[in-house]
N, C-alpha and C. Protein backbone atom coordinates (compact mmCIF):
# COMPACT_ATOMS: atom_id res chain seq x y z
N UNK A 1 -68.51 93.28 89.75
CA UNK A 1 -68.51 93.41 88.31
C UNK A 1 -69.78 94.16 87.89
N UNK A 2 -69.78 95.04 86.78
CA UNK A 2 -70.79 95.64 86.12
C UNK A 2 -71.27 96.86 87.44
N UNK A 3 -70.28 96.99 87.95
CA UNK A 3 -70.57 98.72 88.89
C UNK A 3 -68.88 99.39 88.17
N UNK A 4 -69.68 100.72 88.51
CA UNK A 4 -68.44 101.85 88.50
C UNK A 4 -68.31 102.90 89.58
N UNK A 5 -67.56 103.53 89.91
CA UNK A 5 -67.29 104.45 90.98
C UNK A 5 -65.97 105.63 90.38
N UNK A 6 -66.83 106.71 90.49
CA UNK A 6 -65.87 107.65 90.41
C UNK A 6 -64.39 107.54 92.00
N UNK A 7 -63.57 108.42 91.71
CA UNK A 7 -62.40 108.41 92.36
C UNK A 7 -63.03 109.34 93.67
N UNK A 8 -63.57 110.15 93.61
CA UNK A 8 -63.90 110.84 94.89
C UNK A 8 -65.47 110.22 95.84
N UNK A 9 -66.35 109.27 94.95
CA UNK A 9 -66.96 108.54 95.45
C UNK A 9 -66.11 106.95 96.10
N UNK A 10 -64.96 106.85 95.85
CA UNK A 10 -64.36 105.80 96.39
C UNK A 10 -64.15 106.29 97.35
N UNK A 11 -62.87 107.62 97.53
CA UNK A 11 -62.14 108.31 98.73
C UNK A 11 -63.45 108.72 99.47
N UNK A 12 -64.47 108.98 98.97
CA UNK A 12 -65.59 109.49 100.48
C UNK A 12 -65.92 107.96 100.80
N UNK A 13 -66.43 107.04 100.29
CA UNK A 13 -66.12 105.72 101.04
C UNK A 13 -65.53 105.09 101.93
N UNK A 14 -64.09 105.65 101.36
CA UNK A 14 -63.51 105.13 102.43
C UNK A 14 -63.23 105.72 103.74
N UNK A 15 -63.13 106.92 103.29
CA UNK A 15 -63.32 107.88 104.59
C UNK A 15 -64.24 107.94 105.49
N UNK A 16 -65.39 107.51 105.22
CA UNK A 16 -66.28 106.70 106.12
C UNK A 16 -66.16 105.77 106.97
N UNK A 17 -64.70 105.29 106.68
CA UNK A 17 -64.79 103.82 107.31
C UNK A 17 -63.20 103.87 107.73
N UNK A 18 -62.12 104.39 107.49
CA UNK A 18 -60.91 104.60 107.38
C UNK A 18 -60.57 105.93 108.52
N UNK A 19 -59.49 105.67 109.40
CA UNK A 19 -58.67 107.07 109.53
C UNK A 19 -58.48 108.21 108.71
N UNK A 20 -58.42 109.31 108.34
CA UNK A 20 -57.73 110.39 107.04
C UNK A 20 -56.61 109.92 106.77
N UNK A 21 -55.23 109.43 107.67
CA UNK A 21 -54.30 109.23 107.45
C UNK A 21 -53.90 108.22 106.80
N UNK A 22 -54.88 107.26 106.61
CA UNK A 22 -55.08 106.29 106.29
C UNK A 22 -55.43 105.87 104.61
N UNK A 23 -56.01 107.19 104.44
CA UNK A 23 -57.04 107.41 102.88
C UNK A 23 -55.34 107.67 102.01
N UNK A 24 -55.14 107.08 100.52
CA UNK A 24 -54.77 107.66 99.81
C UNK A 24 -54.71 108.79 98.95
N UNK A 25 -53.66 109.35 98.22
CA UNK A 25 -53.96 110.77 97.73
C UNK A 25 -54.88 110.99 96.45
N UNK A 26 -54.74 109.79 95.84
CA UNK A 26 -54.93 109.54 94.84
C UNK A 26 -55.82 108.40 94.35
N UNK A 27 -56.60 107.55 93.44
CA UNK A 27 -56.78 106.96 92.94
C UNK A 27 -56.90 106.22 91.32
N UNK A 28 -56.57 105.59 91.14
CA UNK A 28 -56.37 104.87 89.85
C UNK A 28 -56.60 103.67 89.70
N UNK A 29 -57.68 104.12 88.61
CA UNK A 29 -58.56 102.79 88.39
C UNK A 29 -57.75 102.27 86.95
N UNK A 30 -57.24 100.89 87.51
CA UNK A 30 -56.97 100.01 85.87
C UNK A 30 -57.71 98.47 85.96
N UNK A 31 -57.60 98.18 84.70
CA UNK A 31 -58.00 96.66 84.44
C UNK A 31 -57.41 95.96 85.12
N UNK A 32 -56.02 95.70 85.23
CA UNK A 32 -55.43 94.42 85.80
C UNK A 32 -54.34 95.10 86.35
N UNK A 33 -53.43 94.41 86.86
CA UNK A 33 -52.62 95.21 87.95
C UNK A 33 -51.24 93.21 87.61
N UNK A 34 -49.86 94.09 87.30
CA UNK A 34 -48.88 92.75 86.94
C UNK A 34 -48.99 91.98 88.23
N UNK A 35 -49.44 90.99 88.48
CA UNK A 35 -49.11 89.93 89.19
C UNK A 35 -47.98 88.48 88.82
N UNK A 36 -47.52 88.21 90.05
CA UNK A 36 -46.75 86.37 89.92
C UNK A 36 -47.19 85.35 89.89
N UNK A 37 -46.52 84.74 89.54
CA UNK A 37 -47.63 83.33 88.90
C UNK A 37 -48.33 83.12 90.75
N UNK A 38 -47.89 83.29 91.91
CA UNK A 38 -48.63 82.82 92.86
C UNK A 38 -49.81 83.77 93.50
N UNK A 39 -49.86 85.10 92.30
CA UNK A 39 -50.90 86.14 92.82
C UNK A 39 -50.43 87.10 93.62
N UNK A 40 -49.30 87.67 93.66
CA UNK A 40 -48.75 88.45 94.35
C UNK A 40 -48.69 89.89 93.44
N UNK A 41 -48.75 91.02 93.96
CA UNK A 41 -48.70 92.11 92.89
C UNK A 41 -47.20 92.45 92.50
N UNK A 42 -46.88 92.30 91.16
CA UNK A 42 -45.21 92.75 91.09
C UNK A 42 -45.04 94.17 91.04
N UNK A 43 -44.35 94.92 92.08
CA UNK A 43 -44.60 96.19 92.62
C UNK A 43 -43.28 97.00 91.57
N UNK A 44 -42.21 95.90 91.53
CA UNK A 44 -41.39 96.69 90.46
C UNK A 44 -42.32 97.13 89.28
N UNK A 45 -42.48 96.32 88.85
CA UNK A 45 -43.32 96.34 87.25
C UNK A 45 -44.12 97.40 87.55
N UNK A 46 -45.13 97.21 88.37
CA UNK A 46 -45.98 98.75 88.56
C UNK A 46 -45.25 99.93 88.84
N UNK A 47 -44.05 99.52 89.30
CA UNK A 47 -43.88 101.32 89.66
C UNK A 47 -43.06 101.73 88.02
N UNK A 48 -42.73 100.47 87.60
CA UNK A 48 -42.15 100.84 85.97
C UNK A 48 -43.20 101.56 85.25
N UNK A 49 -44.40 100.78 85.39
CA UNK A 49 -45.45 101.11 84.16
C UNK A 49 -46.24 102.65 84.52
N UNK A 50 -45.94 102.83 85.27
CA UNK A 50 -46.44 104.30 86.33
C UNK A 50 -45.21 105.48 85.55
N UNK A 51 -44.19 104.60 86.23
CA UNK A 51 -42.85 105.73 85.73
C UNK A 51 -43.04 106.23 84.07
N UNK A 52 -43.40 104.86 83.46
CA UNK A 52 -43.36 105.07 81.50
C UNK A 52 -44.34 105.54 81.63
N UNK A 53 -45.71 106.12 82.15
CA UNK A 53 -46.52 106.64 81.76
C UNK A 53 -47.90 105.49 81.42
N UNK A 54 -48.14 104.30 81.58
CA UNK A 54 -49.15 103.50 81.20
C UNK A 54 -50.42 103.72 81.31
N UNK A 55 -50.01 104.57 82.62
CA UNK A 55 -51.30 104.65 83.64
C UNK A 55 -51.70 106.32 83.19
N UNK A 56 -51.49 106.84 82.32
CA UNK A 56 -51.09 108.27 82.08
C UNK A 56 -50.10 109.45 83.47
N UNK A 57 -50.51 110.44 82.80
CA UNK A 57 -49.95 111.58 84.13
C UNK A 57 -50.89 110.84 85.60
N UNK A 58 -49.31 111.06 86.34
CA UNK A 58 -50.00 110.66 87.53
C UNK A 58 -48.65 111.30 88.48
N UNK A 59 -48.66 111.63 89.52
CA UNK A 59 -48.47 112.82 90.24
C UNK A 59 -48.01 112.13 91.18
N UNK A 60 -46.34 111.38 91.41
CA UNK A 60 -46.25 110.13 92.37
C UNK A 60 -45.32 111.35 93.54
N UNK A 61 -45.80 110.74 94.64
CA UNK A 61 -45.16 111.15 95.68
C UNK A 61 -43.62 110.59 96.23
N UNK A 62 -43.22 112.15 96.82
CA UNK A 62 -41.58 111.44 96.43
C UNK A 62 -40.74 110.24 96.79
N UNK A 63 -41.77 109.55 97.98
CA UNK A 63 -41.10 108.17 98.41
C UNK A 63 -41.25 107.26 96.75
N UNK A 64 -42.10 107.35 96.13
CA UNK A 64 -42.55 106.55 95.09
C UNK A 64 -41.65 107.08 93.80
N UNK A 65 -41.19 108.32 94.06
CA UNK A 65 -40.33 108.90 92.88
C UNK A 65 -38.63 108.37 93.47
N UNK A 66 -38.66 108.26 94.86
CA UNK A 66 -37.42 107.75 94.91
C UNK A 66 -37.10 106.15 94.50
N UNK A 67 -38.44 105.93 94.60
CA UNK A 67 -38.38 104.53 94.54
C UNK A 67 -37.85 104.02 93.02
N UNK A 68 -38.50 104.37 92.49
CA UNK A 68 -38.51 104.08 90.44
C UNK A 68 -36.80 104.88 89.81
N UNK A 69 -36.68 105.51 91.14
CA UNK A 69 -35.62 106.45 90.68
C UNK A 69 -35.37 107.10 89.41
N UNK A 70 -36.81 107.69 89.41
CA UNK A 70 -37.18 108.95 88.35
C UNK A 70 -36.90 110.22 89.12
């Protein structure tokens, strides 16, 4: 809490410590992320709120575009 990190200071992070293949394309930073009451991430709901735009333009790759079936 009370740090920030740009998106390409994360990805060189992790790339430090990670495979390449391993690193995502992308990053997106939000407040909270839908979870279930037992703490699980609800992955429908995110790929909804992605699809409507919540998260603004974001550039999903096509397994993730097949997925939302946008």
């Amino acid at each position: 809490e009370g740090r920030s990190a740009a998106a390409e200071e994360l990805l060189a992070w992790l790339g430090e410590r990670f495979p390449r293949w391993w690193l995502p394309d992308d990053v997106i930073f939000v407040n909270a992320l839908p979870m279930t009451a037992t703490g699980k991430i609800r992955k429908a709901d995110l790929r909804d709120a992605i699809s409507a735009g919540a998260y603004g333009p974001i550039g999903l790759p096509e397994v993730a575009i097949g997925a939302t079936g946008t």
